[in-house]
N, C-alpha and C. Protein backbone atom coordinates (compact mmCIF):
# COMPACT_ATOMS: atom_id res chain seq x y z
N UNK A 1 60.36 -66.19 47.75
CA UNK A 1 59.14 -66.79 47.25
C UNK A 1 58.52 -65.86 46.21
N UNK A 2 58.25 -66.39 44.94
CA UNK A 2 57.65 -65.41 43.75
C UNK A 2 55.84 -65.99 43.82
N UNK A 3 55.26 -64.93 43.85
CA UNK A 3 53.98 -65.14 43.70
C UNK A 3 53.38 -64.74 42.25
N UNK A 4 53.12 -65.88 41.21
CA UNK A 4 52.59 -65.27 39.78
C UNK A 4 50.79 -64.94 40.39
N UNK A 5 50.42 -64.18 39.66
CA UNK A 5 49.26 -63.38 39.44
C UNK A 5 48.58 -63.73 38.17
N UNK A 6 47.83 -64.34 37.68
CA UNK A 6 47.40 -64.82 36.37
C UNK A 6 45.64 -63.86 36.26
N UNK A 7 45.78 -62.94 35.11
CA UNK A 7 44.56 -62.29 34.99
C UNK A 7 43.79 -63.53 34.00
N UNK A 8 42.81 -63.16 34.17
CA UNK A 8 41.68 -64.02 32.98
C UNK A 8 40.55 -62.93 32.40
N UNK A 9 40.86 -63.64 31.23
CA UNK A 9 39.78 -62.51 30.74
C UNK A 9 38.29 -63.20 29.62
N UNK A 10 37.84 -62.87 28.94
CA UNK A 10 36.66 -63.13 28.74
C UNK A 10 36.62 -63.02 27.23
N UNK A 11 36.12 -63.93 26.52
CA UNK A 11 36.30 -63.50 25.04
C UNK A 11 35.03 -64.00 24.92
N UNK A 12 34.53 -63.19 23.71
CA UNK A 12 32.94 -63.80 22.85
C UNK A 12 33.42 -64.70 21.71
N UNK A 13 32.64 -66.02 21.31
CA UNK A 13 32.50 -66.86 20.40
C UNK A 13 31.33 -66.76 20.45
N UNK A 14 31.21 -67.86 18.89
CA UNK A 14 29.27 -68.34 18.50
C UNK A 14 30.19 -69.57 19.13
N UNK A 15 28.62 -70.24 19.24
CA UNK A 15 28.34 -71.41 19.62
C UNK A 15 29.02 -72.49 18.90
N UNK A 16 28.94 -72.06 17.76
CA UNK A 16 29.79 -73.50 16.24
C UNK A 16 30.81 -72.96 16.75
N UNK A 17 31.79 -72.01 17.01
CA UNK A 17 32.94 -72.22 17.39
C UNK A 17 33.84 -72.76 18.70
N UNK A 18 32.43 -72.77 19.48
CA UNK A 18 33.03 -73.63 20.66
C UNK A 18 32.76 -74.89 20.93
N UNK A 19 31.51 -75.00 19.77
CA UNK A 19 31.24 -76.42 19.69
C UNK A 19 32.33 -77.58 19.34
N UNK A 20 33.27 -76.32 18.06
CA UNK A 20 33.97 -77.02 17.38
C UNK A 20 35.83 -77.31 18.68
N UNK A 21 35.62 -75.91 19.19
CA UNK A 21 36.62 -76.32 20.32
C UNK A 21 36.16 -77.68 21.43
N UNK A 22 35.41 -77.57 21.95
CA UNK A 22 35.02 -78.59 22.18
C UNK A 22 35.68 -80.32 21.80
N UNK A 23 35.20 -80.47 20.55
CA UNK A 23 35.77 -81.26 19.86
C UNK A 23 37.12 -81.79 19.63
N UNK A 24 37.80 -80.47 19.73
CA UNK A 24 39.35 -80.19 19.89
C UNK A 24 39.97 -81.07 21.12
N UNK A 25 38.94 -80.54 22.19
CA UNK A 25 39.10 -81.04 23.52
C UNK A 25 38.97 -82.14 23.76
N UNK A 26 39.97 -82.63 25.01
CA UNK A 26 39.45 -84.25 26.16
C UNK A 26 38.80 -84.23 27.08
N UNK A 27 38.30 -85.15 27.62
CA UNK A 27 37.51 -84.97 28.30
C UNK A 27 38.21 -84.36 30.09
N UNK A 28 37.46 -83.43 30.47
CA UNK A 28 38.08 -82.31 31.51
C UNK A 28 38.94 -81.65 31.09
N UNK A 29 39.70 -81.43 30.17
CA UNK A 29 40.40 -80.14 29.53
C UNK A 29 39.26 -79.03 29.07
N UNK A 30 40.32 -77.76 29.82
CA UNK A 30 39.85 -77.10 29.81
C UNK A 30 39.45 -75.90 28.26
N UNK A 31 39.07 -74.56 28.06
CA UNK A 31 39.17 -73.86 27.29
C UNK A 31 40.30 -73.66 26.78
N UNK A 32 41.06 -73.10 28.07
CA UNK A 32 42.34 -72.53 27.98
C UNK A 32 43.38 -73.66 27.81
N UNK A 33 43.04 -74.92 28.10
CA UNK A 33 43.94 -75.39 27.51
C UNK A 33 43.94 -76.43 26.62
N UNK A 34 42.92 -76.24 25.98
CA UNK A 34 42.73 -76.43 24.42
C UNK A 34 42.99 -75.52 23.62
N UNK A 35 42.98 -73.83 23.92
CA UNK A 35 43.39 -72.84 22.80
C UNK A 35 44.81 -73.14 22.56
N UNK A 36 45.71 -73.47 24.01
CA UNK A 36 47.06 -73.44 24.27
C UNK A 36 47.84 -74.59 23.67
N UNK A 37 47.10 -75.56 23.71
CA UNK A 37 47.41 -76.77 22.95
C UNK A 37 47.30 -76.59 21.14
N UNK A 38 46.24 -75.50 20.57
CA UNK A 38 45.95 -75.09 19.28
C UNK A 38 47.17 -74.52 18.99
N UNK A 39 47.41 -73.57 19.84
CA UNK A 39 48.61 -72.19 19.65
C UNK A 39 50.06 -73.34 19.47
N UNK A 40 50.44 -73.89 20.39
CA UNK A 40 50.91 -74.91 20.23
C UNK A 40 51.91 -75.59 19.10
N UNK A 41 50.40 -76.19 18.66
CA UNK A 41 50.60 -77.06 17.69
C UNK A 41 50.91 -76.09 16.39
N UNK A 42 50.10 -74.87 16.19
CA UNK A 42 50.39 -73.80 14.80
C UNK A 42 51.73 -73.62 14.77
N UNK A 43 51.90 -73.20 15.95
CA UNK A 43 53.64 -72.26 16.35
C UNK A 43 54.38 -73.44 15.46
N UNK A 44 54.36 -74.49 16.30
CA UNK A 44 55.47 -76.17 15.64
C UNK A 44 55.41 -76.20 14.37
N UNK A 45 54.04 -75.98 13.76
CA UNK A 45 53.54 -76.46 12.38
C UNK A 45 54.45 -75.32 11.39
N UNK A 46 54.18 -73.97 11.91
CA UNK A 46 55.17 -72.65 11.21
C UNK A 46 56.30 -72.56 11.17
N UNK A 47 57.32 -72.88 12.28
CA UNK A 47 58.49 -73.37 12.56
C UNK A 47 59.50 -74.48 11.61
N UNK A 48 57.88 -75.63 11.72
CA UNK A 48 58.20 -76.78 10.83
C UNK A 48 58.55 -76.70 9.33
N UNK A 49 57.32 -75.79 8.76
CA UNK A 49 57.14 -75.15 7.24
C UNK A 49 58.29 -74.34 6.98
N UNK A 50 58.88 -73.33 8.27
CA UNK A 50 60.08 -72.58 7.51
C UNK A 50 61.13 -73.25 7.53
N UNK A 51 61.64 -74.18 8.29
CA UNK A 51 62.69 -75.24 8.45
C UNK A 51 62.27 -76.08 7.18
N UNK A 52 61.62 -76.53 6.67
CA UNK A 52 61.31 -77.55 5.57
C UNK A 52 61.37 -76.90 4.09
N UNK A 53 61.44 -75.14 4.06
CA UNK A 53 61.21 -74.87 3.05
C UNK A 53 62.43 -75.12 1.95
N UNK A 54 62.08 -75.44 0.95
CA UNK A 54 63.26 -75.64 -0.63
C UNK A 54 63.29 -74.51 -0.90
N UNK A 55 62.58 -73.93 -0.93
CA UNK A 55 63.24 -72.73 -1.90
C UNK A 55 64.24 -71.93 -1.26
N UNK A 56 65.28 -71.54 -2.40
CA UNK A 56 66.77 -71.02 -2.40
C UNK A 56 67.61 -72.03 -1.44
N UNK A 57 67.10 -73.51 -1.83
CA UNK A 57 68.01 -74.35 -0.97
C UNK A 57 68.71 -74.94 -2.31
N UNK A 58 70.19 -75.37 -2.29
CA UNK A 58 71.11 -75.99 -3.44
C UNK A 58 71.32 -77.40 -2.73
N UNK A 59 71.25 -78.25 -3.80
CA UNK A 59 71.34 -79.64 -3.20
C UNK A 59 72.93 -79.66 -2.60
N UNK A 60 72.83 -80.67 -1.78
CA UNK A 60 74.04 -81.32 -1.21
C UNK A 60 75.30 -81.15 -1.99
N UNK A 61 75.21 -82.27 -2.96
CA UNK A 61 76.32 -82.64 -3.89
C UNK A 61 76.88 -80.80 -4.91
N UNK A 62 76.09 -80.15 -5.15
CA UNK A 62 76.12 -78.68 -5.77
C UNK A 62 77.12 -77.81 -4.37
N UNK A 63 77.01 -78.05 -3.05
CA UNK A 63 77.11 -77.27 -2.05
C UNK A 63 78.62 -77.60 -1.86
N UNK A 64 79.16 -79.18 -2.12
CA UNK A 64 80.09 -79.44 -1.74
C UNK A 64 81.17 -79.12 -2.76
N UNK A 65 80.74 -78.79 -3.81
CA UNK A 65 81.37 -78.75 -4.89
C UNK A 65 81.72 -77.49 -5.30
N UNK A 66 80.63 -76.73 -4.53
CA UNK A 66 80.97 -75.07 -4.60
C UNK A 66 82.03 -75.18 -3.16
N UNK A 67 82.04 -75.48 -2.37
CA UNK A 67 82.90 -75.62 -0.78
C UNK A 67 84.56 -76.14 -1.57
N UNK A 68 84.77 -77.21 -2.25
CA UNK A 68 85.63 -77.33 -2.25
C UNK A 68 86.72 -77.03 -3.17
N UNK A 69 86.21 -76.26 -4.04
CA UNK A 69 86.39 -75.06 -5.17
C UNK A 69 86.82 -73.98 -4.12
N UNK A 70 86.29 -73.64 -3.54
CA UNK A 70 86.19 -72.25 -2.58
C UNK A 70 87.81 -72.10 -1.85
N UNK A 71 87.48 -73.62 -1.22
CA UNK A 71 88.63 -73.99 -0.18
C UNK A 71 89.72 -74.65 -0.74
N UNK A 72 90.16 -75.11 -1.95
CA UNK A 72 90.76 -75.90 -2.32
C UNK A 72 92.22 -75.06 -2.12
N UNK A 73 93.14 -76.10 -1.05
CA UNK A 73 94.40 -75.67 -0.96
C UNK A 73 95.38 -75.27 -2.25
N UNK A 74 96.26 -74.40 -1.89
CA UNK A 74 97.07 -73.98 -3.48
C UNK A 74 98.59 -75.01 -3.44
């Protein structure tokens, strides 16, 4: 049997910023898991942006054409 231990700790905001979490939130969700749902969604969103990025990407038709140049049996 594993017993987790979860510390909590205490952070300061202004008021507009929890107002605005708040907002973020449903109704009975909590702090923590509205930050977690924020963290979340950034992580996916960063992930998403480096997977999506063009630059130093060569189109398709350029890729295959360098591939079969490369490989072309003698």
């Amino acid at each position: 049997m594993t017993i987790t231990t979860i510390m909590n700790t205490t952070i300061s905001i202004s008021k507009d910023l929890r107002d605005n979490l708040i907002e973020f939130g449903s109704k009975g969700e909590t702090y923590d898991q509205i930050l977690r749902r924020i963290l979340d969604n950034a992580k996916e969103r960063q992930l998403q942006e480096l997977l999506m990025d063009e630059k130093d990407c060569v189109p398709i038709e350029d890729a295959l054409k360098r591939a079969k140049a490369r490989w072309q049996k003698s």
